[in-house]
C-alpha atoms as a PDB file:
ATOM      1  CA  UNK A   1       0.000   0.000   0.000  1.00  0.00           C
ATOM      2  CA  UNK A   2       1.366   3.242  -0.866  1.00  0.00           C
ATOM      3  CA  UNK A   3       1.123   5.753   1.634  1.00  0.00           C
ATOM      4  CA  UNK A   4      -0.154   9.256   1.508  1.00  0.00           C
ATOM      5  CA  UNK A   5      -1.377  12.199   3.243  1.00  0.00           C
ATOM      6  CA  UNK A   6      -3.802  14.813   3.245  1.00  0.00           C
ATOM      7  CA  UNK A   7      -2.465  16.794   5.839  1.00  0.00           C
ATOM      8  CA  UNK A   8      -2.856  20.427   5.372  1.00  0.00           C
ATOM      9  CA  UNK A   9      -0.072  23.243   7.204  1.00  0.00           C
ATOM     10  CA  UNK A  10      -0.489  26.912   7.428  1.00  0.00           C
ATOM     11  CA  UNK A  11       2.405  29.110   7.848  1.00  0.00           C
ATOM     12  CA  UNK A  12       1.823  32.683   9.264  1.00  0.00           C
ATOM     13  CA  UNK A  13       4.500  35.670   9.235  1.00  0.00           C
ATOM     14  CA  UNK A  14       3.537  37.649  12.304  1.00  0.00           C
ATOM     15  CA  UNK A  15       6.266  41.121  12.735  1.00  0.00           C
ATOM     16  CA  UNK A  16       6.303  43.619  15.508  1.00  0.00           C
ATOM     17  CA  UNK A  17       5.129  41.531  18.398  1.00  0.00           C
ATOM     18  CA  UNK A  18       5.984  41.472  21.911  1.00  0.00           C
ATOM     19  CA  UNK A  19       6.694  38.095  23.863  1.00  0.00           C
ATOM     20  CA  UNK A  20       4.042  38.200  26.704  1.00  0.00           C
ATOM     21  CA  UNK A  21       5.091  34.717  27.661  1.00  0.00           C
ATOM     22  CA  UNK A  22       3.672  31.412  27.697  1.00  0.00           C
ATOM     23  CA  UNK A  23       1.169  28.408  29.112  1.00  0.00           C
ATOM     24  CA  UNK A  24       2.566  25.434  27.836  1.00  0.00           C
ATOM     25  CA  UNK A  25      -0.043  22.362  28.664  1.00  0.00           C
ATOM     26  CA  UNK A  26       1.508  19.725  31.330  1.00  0.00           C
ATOM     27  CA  UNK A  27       4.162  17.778  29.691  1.00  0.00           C
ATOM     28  CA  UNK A  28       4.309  19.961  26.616  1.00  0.00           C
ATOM     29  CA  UNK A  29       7.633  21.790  26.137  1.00  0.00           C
ATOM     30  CA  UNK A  30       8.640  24.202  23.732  1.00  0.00           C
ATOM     31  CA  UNK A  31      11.826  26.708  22.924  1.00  0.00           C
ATOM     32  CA  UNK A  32      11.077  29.727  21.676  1.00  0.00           C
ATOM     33  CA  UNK A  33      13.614  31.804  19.368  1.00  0.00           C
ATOM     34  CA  UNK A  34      13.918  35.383  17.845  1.00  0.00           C
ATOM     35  CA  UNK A  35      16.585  34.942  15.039  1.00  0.00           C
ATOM     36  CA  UNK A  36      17.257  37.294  12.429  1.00  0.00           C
ATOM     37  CA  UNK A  37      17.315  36.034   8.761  1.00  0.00           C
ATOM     38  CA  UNK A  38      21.070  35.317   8.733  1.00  0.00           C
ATOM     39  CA  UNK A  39      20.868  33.400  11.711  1.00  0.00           C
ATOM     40  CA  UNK A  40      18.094  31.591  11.004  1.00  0.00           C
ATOM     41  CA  UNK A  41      19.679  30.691   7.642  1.00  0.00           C
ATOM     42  CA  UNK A  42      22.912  29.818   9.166  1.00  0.00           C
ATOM     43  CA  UNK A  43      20.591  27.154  11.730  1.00  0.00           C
ATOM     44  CA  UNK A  44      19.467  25.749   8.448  1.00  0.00           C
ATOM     45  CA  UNK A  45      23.058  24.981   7.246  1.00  0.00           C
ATOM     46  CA  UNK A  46      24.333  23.653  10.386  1.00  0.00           C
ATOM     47  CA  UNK A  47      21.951  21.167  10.686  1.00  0.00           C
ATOM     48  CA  UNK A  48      20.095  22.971  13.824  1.00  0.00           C
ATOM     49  CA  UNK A  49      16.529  23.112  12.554  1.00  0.00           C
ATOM     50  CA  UNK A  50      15.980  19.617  10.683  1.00  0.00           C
ATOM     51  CA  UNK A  51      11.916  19.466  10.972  1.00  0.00           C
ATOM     52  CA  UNK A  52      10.862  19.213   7.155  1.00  0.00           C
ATOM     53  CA  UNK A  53       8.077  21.690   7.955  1.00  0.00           C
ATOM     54  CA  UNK A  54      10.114  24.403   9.533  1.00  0.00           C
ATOM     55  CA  UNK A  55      12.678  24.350   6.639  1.00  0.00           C
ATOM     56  CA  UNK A  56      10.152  24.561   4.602  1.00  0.00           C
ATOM     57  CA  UNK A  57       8.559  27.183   6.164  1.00  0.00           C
ATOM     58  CA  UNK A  58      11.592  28.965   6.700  1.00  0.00           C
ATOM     59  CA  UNK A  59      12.838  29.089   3.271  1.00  0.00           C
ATOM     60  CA  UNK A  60       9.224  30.208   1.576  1.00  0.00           C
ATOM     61  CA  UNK A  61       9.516  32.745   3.951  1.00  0.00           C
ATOM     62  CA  UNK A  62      13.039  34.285   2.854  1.00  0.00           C
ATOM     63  CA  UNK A  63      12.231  33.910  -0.647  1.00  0.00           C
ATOM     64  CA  UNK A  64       9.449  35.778  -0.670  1.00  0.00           C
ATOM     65  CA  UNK A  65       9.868  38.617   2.292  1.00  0.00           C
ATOM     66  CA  UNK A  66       9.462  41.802   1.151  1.00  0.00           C
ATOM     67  CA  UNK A  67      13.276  43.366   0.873  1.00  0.00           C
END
């Protein structure tokens, strides 16, 4: 059987916000980062962000910021 998936992702580009902080739910933990475009590039390349979805995110994104 071949596999397959109709799993749908939204990405949102959100600027000028303020980090209020968080709730995480019991057990859930995340890490939250404010990188600039160079850095977050440079994550990419050094094998620090590997989730398909946030490269892939991450890339639309610098390819089609406004400059």
């Amino acid at each position: 059987m071949v596999g397959y998936s109709d799993e749908a992702i939204d990405f949102f580009v959100a600027e000028g916000l303020t980090f209020v902080g968080a709730e995480p739910d019991v057990g859930e933990f995340l890490e939250i980062l404010t990188l600039g475009v160079d850095a977050m590039l440079a994550a990419l390349d050094n094998g620090e962000i590997t989730d398909a979805k946030t490269v892939a995110a991450l890339l639309l994104y610098v390819r089609q910021r406004p400059r």
